[in-house]
C-alpha atoms as a PDB file:
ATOM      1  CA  UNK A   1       0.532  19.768   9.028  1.00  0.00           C
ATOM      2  CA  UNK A   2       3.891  20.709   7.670  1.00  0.00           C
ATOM      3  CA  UNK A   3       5.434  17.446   5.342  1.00  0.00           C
ATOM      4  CA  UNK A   4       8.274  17.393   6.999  1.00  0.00           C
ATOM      5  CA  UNK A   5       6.234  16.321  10.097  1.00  0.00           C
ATOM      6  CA  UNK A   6       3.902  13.920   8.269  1.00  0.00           C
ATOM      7  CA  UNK A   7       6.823  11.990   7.036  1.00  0.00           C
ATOM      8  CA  UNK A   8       8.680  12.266  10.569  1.00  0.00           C
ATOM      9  CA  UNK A   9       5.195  10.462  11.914  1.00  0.00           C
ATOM     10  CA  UNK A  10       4.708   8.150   9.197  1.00  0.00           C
ATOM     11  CA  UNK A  11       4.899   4.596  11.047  1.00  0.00           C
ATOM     12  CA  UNK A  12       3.630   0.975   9.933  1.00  0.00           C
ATOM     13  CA  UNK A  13       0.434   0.699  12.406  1.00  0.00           C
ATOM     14  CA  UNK A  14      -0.107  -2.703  13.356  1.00  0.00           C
ATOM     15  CA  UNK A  15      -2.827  -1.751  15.864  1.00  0.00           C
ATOM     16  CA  UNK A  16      -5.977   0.065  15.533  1.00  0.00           C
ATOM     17  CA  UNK A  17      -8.925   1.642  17.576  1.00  0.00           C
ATOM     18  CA  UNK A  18     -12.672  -0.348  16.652  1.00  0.00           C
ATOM     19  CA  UNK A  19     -13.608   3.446  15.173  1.00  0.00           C
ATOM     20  CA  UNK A  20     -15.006   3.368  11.790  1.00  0.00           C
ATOM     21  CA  UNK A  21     -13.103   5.877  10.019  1.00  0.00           C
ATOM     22  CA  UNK A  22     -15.304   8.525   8.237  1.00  0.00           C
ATOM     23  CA  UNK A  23     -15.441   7.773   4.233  1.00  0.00           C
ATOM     24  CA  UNK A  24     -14.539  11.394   3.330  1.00  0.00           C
ATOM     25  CA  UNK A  25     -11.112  10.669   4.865  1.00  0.00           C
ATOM     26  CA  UNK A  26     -10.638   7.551   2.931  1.00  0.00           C
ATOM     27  CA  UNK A  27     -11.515   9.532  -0.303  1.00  0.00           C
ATOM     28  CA  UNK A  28      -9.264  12.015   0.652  1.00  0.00           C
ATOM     29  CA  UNK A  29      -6.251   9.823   1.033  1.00  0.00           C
ATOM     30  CA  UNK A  30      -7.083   7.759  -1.852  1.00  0.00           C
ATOM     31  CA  UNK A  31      -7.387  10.781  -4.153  1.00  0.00           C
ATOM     32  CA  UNK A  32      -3.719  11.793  -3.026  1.00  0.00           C
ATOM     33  CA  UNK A  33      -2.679   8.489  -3.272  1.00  0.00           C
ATOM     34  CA  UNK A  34      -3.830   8.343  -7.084  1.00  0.00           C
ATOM     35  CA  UNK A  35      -1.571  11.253  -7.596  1.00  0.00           C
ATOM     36  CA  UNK A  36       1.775   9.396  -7.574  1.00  0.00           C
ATOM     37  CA  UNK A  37       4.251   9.345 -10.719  1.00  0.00           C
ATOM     38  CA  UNK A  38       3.107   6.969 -13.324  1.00  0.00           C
ATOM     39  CA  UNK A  39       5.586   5.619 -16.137  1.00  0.00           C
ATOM     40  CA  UNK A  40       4.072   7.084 -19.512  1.00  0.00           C
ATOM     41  CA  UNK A  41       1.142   8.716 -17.466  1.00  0.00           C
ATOM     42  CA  UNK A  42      -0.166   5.085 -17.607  1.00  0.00           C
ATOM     43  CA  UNK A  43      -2.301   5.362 -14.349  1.00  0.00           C
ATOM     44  CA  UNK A  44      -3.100   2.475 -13.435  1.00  0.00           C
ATOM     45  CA  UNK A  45      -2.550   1.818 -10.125  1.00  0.00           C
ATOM     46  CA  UNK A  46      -6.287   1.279  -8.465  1.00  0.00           C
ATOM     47  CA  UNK A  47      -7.756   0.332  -4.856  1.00  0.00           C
ATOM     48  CA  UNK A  48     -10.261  -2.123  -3.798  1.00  0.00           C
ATOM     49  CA  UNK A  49     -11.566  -0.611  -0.551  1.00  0.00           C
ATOM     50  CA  UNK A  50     -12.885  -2.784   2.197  1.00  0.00           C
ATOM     51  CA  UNK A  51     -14.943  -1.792   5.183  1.00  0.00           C
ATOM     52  CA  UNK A  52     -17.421  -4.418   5.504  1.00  0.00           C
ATOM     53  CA  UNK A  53     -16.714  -6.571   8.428  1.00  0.00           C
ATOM     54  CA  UNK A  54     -17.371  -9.904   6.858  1.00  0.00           C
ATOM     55  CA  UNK A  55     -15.527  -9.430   4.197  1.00  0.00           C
ATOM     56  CA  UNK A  56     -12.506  -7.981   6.114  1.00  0.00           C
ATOM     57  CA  UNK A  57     -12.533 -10.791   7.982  1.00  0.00           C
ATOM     58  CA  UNK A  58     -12.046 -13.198   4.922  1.00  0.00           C
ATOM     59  CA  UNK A  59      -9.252 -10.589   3.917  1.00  0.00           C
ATOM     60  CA  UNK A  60      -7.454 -11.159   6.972  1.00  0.00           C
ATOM     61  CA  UNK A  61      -7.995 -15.305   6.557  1.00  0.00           C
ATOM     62  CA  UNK A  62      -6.448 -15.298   3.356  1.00  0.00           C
ATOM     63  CA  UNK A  63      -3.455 -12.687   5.040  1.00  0.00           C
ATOM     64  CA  UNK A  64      -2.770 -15.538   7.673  1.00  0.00           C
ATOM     65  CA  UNK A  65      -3.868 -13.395  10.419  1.00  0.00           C
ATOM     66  CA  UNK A  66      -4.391 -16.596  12.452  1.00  0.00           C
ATOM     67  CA  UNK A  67      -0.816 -17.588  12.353  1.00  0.00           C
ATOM     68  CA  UNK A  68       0.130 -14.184  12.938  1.00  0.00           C
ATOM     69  CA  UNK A  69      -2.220 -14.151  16.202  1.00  0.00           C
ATOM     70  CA  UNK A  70      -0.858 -17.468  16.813  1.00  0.00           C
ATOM     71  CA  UNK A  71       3.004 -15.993  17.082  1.00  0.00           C
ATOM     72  CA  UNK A  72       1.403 -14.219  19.779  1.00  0.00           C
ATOM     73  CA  UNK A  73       0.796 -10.877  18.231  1.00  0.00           C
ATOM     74  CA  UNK A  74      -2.464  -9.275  18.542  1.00  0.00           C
ATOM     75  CA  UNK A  75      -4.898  -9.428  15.735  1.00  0.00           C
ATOM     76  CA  UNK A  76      -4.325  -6.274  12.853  1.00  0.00           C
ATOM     77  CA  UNK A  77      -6.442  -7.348  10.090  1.00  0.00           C
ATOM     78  CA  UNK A  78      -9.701  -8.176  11.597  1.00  0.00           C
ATOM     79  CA  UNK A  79      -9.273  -5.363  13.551  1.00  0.00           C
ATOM     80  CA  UNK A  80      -8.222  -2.675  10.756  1.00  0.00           C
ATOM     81  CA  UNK A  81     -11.728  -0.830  10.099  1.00  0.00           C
ATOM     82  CA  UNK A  82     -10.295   0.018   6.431  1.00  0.00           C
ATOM     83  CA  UNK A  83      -8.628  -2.584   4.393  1.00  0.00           C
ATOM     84  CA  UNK A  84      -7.421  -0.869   1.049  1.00  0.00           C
ATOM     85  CA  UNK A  85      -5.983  -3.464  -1.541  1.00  0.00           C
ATOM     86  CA  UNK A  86      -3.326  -1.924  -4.365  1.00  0.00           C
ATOM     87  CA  UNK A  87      -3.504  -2.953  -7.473  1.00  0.00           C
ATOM     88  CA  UNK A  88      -1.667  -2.470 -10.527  1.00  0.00           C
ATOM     89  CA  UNK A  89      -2.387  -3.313 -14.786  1.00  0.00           C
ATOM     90  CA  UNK A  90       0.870  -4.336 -16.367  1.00  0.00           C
ATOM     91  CA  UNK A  91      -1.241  -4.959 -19.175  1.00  0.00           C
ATOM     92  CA  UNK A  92      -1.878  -0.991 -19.087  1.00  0.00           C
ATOM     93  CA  UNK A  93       1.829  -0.480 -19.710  1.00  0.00           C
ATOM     94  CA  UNK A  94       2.250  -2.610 -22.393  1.00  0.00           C
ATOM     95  CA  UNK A  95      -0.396  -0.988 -24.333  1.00  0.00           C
ATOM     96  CA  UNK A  96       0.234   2.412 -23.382  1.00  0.00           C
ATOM     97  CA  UNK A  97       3.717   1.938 -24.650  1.00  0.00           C
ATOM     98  CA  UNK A  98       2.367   0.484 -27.951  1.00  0.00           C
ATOM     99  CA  UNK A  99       0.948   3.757 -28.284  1.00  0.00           C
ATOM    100  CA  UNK A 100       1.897   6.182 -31.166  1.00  0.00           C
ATOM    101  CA  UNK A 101       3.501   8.487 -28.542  1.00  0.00           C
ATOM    102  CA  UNK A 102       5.435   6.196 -26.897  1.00  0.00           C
ATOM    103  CA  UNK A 103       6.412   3.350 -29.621  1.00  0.00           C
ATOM    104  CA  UNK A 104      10.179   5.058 -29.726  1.00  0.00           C
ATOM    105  CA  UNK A 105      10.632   4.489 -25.885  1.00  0.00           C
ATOM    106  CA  UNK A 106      12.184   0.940 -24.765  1.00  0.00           C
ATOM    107  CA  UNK A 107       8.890   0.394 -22.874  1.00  0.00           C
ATOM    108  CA  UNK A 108       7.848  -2.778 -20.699  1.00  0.00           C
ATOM    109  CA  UNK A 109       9.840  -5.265 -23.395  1.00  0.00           C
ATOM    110  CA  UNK A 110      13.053  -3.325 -22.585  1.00  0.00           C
ATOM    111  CA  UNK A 111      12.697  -2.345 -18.764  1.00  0.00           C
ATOM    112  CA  UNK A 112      14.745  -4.033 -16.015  1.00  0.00           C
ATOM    113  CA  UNK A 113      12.806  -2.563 -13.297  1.00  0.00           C
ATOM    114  CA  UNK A 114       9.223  -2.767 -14.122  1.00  0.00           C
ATOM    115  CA  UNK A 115       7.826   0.623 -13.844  1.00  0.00           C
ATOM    116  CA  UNK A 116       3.941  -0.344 -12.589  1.00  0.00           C
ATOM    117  CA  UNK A 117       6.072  -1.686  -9.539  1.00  0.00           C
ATOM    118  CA  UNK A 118       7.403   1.339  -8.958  1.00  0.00           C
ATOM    119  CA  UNK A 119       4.475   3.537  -9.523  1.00  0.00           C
ATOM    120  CA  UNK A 120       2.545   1.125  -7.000  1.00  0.00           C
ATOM    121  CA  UNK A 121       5.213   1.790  -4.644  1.00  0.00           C
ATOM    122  CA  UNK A 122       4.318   5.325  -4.720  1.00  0.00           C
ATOM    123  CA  UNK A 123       0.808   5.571  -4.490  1.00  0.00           C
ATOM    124  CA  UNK A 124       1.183   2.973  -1.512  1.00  0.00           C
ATOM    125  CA  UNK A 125       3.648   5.822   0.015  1.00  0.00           C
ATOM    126  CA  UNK A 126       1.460   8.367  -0.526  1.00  0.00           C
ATOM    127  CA  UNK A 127      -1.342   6.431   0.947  1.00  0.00           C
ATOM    128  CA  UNK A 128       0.511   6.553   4.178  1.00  0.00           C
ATOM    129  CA  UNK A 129       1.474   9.956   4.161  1.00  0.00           C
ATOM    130  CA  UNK A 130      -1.882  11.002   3.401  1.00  0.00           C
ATOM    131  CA  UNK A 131      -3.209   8.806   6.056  1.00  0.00           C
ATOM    132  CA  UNK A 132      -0.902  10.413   8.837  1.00  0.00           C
ATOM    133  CA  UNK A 133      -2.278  14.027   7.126  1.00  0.00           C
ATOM    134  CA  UNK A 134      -5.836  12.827   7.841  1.00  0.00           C
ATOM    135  CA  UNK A 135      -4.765  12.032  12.083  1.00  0.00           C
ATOM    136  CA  UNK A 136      -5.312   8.328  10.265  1.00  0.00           C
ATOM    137  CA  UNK A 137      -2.541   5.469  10.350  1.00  0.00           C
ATOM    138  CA  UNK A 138      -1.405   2.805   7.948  1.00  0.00           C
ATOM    139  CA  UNK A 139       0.242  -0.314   7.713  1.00  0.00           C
ATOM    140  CA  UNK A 140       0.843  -2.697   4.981  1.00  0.00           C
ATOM    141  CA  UNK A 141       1.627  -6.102   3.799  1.00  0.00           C
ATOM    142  CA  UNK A 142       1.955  -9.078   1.403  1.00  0.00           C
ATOM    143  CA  UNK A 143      -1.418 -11.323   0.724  1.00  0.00           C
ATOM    144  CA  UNK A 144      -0.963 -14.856   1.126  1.00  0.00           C
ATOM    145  CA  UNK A 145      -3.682 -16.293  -1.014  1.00  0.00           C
ATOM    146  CA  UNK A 146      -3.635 -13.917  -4.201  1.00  0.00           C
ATOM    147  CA  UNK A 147      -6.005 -16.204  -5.830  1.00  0.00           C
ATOM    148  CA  UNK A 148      -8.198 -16.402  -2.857  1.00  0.00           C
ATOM    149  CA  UNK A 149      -8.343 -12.573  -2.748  1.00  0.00           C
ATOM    150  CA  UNK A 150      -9.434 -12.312  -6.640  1.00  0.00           C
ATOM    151  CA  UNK A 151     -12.514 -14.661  -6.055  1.00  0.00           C
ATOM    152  CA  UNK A 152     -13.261 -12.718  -2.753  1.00  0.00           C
ATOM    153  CA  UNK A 153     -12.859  -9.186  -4.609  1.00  0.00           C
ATOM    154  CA  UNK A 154     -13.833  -9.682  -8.092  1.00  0.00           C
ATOM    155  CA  UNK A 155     -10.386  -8.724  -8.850  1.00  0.00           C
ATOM    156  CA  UNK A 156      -9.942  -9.530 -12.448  1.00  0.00           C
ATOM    157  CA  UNK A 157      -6.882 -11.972 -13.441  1.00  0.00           C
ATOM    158  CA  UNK A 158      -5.298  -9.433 -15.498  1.00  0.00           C
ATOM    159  CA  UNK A 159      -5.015  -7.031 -12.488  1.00  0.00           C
ATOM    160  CA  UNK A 160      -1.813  -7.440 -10.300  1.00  0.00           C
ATOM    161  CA  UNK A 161      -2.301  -7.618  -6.236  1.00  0.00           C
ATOM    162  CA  UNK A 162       0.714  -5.889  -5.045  1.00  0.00           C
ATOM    163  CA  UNK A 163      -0.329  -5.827  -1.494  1.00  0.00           C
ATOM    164  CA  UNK A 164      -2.910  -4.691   1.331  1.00  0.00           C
ATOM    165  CA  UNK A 165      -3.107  -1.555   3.282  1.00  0.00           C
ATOM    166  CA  UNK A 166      -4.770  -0.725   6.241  1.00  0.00           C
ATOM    167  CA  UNK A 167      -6.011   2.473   7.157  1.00  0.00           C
ATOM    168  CA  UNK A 168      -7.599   3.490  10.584  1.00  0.00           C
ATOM    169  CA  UNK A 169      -7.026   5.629  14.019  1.00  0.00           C
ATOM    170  CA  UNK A 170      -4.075   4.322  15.630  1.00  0.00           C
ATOM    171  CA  UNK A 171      -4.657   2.497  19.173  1.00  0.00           C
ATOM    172  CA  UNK A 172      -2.826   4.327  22.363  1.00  0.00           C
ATOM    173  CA  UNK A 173      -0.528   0.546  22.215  1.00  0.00           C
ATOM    174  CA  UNK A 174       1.515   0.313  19.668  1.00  0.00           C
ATOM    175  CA  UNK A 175       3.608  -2.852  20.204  1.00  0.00           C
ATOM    176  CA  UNK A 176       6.894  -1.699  18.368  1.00  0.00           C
ATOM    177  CA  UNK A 177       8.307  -4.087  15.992  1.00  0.00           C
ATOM    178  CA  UNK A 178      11.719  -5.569  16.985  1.00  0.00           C
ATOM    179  CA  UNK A 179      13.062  -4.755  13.520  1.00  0.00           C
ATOM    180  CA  UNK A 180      13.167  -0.978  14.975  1.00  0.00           C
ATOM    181  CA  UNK A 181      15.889  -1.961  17.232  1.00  0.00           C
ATOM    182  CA  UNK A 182      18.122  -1.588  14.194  1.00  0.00           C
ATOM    183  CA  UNK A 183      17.324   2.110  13.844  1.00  0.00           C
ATOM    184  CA  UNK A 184      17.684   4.159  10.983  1.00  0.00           C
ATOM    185  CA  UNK A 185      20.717   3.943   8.721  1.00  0.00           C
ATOM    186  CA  UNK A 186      23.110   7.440   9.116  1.00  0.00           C
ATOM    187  CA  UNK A 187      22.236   9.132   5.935  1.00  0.00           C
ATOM    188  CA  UNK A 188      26.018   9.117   4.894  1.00  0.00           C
ATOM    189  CA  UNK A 189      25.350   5.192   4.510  1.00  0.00           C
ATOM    190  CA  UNK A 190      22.642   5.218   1.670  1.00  0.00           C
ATOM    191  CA  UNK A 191      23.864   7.983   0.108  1.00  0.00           C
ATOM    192  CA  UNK A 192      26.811   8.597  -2.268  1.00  0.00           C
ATOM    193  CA  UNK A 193      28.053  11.193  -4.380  1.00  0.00           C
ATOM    194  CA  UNK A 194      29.456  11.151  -7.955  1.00  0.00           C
ATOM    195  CA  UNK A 195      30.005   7.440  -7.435  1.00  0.00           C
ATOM    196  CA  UNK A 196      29.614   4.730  -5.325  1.00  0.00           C
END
């Protein structure tokens, strides 16, 4: 598939088929995903991938899926057969900018954007292009419990959740979000030249 057609696809899926999805395609997407920028070649975004049902299922509790159900959508976690949660070090920054090599640089201490945010943001962008490469589809969102999540996941406290994808074969329904209604901004909006 040509790129500029995976990105014109690329959609927050909300609703999935039961399918499991085969664990070569997850690798697949992950190993793209890993691939993103990374401030001082830092790496250290990482994945905790979920397919177990159980466990997806206390995933989606701690996500508020019931209240989400409850606002009369249908259910998307419980029903996501691939639950793939980002995380990022910050602690990896710090000490890779303590690093001979990188000691002159303002690092972390100086940075007004931190940078593991932004690398996250890519390999979570990359996750869903790769998905849409693999005839997979992705959605993501914030976790409600963070803490919750660690003791379900083993996640260690020194590891940042930045959020939860999910990954699976899209369902035929697709119940389009009414934020859509606003379409996409005219690129002569977002973008400006030589100044603002």
């Amino acid at each position: 598939m040509e790129f500029g057609d995976v990105v014109r696809r690329r959609r927050r899926v909300r609703s999935y088929r039961p399918d499991p999805v085969d664990a070569a395609a997850v690798d697949r997407v992950l190993d793209v995903a890993r691939r993103g920028p990374s401030a001082g070649w830092t790496q250290s975004v990482s994945f905790v991938v979920v397919t177990a049902a159980r466990t997806r299922a206390g995933v989606a509790a701690l996500c508020n899926e019931d209240a989400y159900v409850a606002r009369g959508f249908d259910p998307w976690l419980s029903r996501a057969p691939v639950h793939v949660v980002v995380c990022v070090s910050p602690q990896d920054y710090r000490m890779r900018y303590a690093a001979p090599d990188k000691i002159a640089s303002a690092g972390p201490a100086g940075w007004e954007v931190p940078f593991w945010w932004v690398d996250a943001g890519a390999a979570v962008m990359l996750l869903s292009l790769a998905a849409v490469d693999e005839g997979l589809a992705a959605g993501f969102l914030d976790v409600a419990d963070r803490a919750g999540l660690r003791r379900l996941l083993a996640i260690p406290r020194e590891v940042a959740v930045v959020g939860l994808a999910t990954l699976g074969h899209p369902s035929a329904e697709q119940r389009p979000s009414a934020s859509l209604a606003r379409g996409r901004r005219p690129l002569g909006d977002v973008v400006h030249r030589d100044r603002w």
